[in-house]
C-alpha atoms as a PDB file:
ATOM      1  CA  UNK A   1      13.334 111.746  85.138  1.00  0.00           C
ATOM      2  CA  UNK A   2      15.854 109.049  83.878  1.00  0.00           C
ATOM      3  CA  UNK A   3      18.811 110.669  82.494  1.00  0.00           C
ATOM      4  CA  UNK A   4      19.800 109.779  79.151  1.00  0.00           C
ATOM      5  CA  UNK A   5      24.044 109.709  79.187  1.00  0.00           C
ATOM      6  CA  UNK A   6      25.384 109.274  75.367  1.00  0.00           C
ATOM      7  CA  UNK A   7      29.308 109.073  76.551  1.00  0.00           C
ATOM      8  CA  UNK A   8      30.635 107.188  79.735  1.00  0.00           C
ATOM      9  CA  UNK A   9      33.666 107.950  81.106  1.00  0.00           C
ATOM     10  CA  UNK A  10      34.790 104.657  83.227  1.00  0.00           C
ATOM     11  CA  UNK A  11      37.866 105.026  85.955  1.00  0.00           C
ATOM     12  CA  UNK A  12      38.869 101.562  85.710  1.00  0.00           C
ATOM     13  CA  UNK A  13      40.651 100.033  89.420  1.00  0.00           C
ATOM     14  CA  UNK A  14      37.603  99.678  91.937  1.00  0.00           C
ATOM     15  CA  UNK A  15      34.720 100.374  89.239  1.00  0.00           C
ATOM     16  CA  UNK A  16      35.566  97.639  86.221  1.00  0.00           C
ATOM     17  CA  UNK A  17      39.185  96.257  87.710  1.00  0.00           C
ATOM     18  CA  UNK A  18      37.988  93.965  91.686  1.00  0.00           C
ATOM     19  CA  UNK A  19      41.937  94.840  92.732  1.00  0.00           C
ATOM     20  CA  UNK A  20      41.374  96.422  95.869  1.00  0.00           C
ATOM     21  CA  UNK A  21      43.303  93.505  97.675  1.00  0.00           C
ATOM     22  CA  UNK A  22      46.074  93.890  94.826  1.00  0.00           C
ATOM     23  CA  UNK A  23      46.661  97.248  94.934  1.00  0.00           C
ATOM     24  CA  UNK A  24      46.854  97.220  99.134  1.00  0.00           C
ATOM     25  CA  UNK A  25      49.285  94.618  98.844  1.00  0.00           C
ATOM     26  CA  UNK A  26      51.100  96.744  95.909  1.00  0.00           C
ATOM     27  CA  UNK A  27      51.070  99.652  98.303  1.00  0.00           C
ATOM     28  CA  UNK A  28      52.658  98.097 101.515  1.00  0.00           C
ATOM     29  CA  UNK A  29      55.212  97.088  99.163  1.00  0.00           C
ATOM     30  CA  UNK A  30      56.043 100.722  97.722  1.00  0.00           C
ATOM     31  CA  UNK A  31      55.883 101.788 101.293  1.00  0.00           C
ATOM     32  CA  UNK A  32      57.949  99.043 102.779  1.00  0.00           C
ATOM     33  CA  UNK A  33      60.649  99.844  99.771  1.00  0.00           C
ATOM     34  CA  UNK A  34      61.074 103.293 100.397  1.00  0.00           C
ATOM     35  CA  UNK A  35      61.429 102.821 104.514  1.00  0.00           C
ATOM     36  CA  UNK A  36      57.839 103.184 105.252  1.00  0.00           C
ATOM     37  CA  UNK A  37      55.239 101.309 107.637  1.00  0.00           C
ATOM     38  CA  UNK A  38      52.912  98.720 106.340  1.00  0.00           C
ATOM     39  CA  UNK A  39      49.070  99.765 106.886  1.00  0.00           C
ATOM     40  CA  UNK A  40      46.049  97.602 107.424  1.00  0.00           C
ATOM     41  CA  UNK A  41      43.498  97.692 104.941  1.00  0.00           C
ATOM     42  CA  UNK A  42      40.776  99.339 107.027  1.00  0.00           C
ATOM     43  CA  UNK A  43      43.860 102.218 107.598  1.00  0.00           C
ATOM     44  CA  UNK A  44      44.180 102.174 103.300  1.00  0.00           C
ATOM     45  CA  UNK A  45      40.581 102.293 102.361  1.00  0.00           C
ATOM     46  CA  UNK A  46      39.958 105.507 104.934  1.00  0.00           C
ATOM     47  CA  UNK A  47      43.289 107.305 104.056  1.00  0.00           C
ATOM     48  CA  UNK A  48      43.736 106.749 100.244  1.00  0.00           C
ATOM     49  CA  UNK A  49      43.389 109.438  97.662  1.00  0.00           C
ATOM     50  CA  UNK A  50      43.927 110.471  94.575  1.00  0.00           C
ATOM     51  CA  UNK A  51      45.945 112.315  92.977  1.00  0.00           C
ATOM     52  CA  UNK A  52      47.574 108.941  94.532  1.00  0.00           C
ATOM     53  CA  UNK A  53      50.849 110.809  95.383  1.00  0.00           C
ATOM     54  CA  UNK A  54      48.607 112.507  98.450  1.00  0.00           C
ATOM     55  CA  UNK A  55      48.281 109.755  99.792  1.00  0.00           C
ATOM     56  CA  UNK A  56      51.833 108.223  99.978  1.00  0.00           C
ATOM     57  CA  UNK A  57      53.048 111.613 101.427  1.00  0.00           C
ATOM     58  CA  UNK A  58      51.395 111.150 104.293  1.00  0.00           C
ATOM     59  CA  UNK A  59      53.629 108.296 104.888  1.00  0.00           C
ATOM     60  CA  UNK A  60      56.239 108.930 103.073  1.00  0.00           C
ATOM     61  CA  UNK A  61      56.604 112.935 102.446  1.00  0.00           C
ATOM     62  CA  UNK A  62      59.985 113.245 100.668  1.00  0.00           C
ATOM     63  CA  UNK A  63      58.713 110.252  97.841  1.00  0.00           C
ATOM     64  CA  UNK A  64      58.586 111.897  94.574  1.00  0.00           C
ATOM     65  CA  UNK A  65      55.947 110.675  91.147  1.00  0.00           C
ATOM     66  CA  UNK A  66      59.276 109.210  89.396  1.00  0.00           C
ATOM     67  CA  UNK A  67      60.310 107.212  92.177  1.00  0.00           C
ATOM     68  CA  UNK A  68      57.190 105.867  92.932  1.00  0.00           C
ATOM     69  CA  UNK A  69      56.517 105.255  89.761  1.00  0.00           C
ATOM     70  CA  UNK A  70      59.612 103.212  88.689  1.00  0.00           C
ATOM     71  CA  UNK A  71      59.643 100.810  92.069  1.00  0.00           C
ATOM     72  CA  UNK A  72      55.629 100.479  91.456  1.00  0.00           C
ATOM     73  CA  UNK A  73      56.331  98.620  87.576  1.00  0.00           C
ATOM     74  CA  UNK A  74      58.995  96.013  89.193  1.00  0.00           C
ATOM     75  CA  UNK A  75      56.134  95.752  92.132  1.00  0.00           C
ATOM     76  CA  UNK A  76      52.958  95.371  90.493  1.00  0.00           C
ATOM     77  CA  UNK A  77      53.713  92.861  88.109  1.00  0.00           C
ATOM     78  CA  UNK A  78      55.002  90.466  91.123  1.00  0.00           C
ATOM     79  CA  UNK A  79      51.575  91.132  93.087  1.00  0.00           C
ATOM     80  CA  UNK A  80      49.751  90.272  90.021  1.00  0.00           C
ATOM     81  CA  UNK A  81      50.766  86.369  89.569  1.00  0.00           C
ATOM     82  CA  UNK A  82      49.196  85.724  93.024  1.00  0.00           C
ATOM     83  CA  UNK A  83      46.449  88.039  92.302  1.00  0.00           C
ATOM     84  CA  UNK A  84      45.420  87.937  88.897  1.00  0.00           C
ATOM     85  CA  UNK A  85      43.461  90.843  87.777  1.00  0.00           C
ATOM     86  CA  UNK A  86      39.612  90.214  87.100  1.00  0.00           C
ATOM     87  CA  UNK A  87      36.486  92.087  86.292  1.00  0.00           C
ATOM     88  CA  UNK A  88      33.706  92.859  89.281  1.00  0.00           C
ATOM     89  CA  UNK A  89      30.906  90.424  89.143  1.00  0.00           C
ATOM     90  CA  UNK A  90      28.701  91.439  86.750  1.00  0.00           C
ATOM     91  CA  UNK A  91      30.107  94.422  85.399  1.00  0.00           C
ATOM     92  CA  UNK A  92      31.270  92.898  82.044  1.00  0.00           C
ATOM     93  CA  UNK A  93      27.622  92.389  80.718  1.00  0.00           C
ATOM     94  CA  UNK A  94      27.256  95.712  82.189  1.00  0.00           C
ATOM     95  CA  UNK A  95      29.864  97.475  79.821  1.00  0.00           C
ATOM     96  CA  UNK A  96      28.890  94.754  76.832  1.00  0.00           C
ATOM     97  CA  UNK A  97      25.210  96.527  77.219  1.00  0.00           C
ATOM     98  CA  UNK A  98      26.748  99.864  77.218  1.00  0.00           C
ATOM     99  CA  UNK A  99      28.484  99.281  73.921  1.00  0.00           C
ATOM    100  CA  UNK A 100      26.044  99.165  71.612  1.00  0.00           C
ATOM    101  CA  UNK A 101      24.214 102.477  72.114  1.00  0.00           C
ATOM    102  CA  UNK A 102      27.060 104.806  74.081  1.00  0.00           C
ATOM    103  CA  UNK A 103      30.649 105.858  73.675  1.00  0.00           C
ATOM    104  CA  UNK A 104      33.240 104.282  76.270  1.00  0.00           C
ATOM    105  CA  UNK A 105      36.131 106.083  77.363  1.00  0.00           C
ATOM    106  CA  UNK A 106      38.836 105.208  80.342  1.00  0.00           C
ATOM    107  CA  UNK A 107      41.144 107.787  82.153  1.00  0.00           C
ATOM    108  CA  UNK A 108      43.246 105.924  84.629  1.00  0.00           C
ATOM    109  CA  UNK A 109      46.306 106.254  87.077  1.00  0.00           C
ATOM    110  CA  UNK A 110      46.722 102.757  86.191  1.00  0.00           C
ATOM    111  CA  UNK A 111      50.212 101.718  83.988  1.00  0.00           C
ATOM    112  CA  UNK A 112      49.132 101.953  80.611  1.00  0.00           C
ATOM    113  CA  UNK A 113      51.124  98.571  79.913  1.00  0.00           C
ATOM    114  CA  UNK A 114      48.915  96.676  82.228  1.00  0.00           C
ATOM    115  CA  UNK A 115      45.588  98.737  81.870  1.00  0.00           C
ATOM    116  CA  UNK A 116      45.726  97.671  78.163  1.00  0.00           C
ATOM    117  CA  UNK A 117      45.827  94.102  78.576  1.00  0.00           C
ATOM    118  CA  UNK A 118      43.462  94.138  81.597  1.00  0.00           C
ATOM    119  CA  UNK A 119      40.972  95.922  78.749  1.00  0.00           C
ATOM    120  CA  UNK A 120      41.965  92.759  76.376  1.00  0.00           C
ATOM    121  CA  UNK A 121      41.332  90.048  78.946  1.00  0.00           C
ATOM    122  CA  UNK A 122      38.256  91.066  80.220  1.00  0.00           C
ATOM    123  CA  UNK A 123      37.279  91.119  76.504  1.00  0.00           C
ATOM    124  CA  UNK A 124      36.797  94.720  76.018  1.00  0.00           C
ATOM    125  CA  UNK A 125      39.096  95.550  73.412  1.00  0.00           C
ATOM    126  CA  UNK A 126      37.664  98.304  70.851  1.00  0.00           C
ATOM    127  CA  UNK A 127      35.631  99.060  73.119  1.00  0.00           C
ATOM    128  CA  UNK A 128      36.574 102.533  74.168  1.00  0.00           C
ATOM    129  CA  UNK A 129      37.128 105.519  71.912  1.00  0.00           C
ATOM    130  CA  UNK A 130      40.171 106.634  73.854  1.00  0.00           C
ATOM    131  CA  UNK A 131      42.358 105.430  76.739  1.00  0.00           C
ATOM    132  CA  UNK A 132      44.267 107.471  78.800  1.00  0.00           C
ATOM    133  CA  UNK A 133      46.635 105.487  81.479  1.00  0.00           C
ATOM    134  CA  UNK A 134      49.253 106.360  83.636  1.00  0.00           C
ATOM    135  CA  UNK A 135      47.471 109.321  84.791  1.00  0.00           C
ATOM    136  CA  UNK A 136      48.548 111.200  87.985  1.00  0.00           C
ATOM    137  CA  UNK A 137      45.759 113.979  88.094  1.00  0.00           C
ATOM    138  CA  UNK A 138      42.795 113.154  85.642  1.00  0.00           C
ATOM    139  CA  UNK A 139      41.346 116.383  85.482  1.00  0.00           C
ATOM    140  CA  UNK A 140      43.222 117.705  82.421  1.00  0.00           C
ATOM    141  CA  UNK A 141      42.865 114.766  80.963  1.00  0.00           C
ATOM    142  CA  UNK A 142      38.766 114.709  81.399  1.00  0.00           C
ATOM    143  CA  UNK A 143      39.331 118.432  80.120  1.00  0.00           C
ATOM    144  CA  UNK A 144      40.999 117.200  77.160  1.00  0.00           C
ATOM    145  CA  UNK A 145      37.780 114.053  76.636  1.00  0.00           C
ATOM    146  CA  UNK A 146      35.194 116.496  76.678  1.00  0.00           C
ATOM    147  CA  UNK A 147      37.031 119.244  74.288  1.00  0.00           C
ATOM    148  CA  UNK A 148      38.368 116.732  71.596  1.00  0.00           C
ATOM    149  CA  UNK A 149      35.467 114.412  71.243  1.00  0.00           C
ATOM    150  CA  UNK A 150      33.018 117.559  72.103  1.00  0.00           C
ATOM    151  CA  UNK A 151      30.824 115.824  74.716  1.00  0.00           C
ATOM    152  CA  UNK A 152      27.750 117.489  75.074  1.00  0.00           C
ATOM    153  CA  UNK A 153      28.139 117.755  78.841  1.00  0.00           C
ATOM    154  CA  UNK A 154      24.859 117.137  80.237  1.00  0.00           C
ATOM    155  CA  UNK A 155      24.670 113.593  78.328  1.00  0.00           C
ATOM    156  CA  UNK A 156      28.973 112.597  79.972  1.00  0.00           C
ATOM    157  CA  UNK A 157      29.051 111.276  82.933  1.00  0.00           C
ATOM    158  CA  UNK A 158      32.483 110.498  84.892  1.00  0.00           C
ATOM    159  CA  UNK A 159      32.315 107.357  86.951  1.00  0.00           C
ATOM    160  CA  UNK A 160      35.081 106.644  89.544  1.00  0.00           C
ATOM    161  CA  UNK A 161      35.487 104.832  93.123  1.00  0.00           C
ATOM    162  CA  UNK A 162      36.945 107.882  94.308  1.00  0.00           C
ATOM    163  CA  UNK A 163      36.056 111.638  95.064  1.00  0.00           C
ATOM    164  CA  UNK A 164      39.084 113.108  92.785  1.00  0.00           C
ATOM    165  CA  UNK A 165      37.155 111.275  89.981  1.00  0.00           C
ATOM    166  CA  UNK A 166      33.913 113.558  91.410  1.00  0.00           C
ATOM    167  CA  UNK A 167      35.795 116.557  91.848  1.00  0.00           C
ATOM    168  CA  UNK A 168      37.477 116.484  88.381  1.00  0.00           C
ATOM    169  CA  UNK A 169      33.489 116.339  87.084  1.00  0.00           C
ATOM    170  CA  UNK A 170      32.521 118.805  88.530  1.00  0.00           C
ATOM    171  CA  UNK A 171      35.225 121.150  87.181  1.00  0.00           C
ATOM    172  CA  UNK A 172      34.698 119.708  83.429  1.00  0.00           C
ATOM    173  CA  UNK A 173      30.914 120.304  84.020  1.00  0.00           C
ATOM    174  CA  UNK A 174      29.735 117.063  83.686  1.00  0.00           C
ATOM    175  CA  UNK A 175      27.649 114.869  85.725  1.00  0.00           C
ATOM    176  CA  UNK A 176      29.289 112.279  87.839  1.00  0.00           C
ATOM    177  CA  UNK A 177      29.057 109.022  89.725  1.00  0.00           C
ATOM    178  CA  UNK A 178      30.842 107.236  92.741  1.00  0.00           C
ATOM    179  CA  UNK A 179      30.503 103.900  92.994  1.00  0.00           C
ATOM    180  CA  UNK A 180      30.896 102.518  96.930  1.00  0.00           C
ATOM    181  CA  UNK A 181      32.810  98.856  95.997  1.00  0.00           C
ATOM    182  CA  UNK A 182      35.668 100.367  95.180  1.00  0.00           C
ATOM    183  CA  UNK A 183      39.020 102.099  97.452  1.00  0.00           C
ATOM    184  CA  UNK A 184      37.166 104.683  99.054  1.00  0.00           C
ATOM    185  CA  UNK A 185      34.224 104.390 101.513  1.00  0.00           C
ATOM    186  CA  UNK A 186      30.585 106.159 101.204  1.00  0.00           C
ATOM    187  CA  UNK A 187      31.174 108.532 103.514  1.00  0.00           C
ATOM    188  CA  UNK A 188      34.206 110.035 101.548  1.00  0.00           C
ATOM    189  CA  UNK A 189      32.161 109.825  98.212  1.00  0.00           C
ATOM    190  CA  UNK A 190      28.980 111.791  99.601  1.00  0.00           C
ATOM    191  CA  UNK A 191      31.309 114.323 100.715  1.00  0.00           C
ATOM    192  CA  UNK A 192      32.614 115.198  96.868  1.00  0.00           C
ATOM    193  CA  UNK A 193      28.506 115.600  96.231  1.00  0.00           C
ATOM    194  CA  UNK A 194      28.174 112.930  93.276  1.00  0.00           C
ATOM    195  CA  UNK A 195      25.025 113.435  91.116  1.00  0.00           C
ATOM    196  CA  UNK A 196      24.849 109.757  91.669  1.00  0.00           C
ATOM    197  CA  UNK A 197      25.652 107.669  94.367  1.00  0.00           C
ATOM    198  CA  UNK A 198      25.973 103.854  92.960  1.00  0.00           C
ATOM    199  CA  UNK A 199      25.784 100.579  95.572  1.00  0.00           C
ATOM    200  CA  UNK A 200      25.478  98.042  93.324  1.00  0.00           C
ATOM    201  CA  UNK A 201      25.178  97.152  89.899  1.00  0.00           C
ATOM    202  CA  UNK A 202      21.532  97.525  89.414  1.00  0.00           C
ATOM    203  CA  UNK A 203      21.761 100.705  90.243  1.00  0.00           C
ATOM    204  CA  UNK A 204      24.553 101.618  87.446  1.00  0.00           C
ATOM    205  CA  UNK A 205      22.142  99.661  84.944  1.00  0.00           C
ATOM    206  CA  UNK A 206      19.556 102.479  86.054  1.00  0.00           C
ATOM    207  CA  UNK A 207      21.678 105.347  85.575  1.00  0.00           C
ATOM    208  CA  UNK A 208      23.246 104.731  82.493  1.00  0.00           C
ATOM    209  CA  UNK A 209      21.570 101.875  80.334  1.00  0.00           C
ATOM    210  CA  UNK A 210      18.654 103.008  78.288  1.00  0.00           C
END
């Protein structure tokens, strides 16, 4: 039976945001800054994670948030004139269909600076009931979605290209979604035990437009 979801949560790099080349390329630079080797991107897909500072301590195990953090805003914008951010194909009629009958929310790791005018480019601004950006560990901040806006948790669903995005569902008790063209692979999704598994954008229409 179709499920009926009244609020969608949206991660927005690797589910709206197509930057997986930009943020590899942001990456080896953070690495290379702080001493560290520069990866392939068949080595960044299979190893990254979020919370994203698990995944630079493998490489880098004395790099703390605030360092990262500060060399990542003179980075990123750099990265960003050769590799303009855009939306995935398709996905902007996608969330333009969603509008009119659901409420949108974001929870990203992404700079809230950046994330913000990403949102106005792709012409989604008012869109989204709330934005939350520059998050480390989204899990109180789903927490905080769900309690202030009182989701009715079998209509939320949490959709994110990684399993942290899963994993923080599960623990807010709402349903969830992975979608496989973002960061991580489908083999790292399954393990986090989505309740959906997405491979292309039909499939999102199916699961959340009515």
């Amino acid at each position: 039976m179709k499920q009926n979801y009244k609020n969608i949560i949206f991660d927005w790099s690797g589910v709206i945001n197509d930057n997986q080349k930009t943020t590899h390329i942001t990456v080896n630079k953070v690495l290379k800054y702080f001493g560290g080797p520069e990866i392939p991107y068949e080595e960044f897909r299979r190893e990254w994670e979020q919370p994203f500072m698990i995944f630079y301590h493998k490489y880098l195990p004395n790099l703390n948030l605030e360092e990262e953090n500060e060399v990542y805003k003179k980075i990123y914008p750099e990265v960003i004139k050769d590799f303009p951010p855009k939306p995935y194909s398709g996905i902007v009629e996608v969330v333009n269909n969603c509008i009119k009958s659901k409420d949108l929310f974001i929870i990203s790791s992404d700079h809230k600076d950046y994330l913000l005018k990403e949102i106005e480019d792709f012409g989604f601004k008012n869109y989204f009931k709330e934005i939350v950006a520059s998050v480390h560990d989204k899990e109180e901040s789903l927490k905080m979605i769900v309690q202030k806006y009182n989701l009715e948790l079998d209509k939320t669903i949490f959709i994110g290209d990684t399993a942290h995005e899963i994993e923080v569902g599960k623990i807010a008790g709402i349903k969830t979604a992975g979608v496989t063209w973002g960061i991580q692979s489908e083999a790292r999704l399954l393990q986090a035990k989505p309740d959906h598994l997405i491979h292309n954008l039909e499939e999102l229409k199916e699961i959340i437009l009515d």
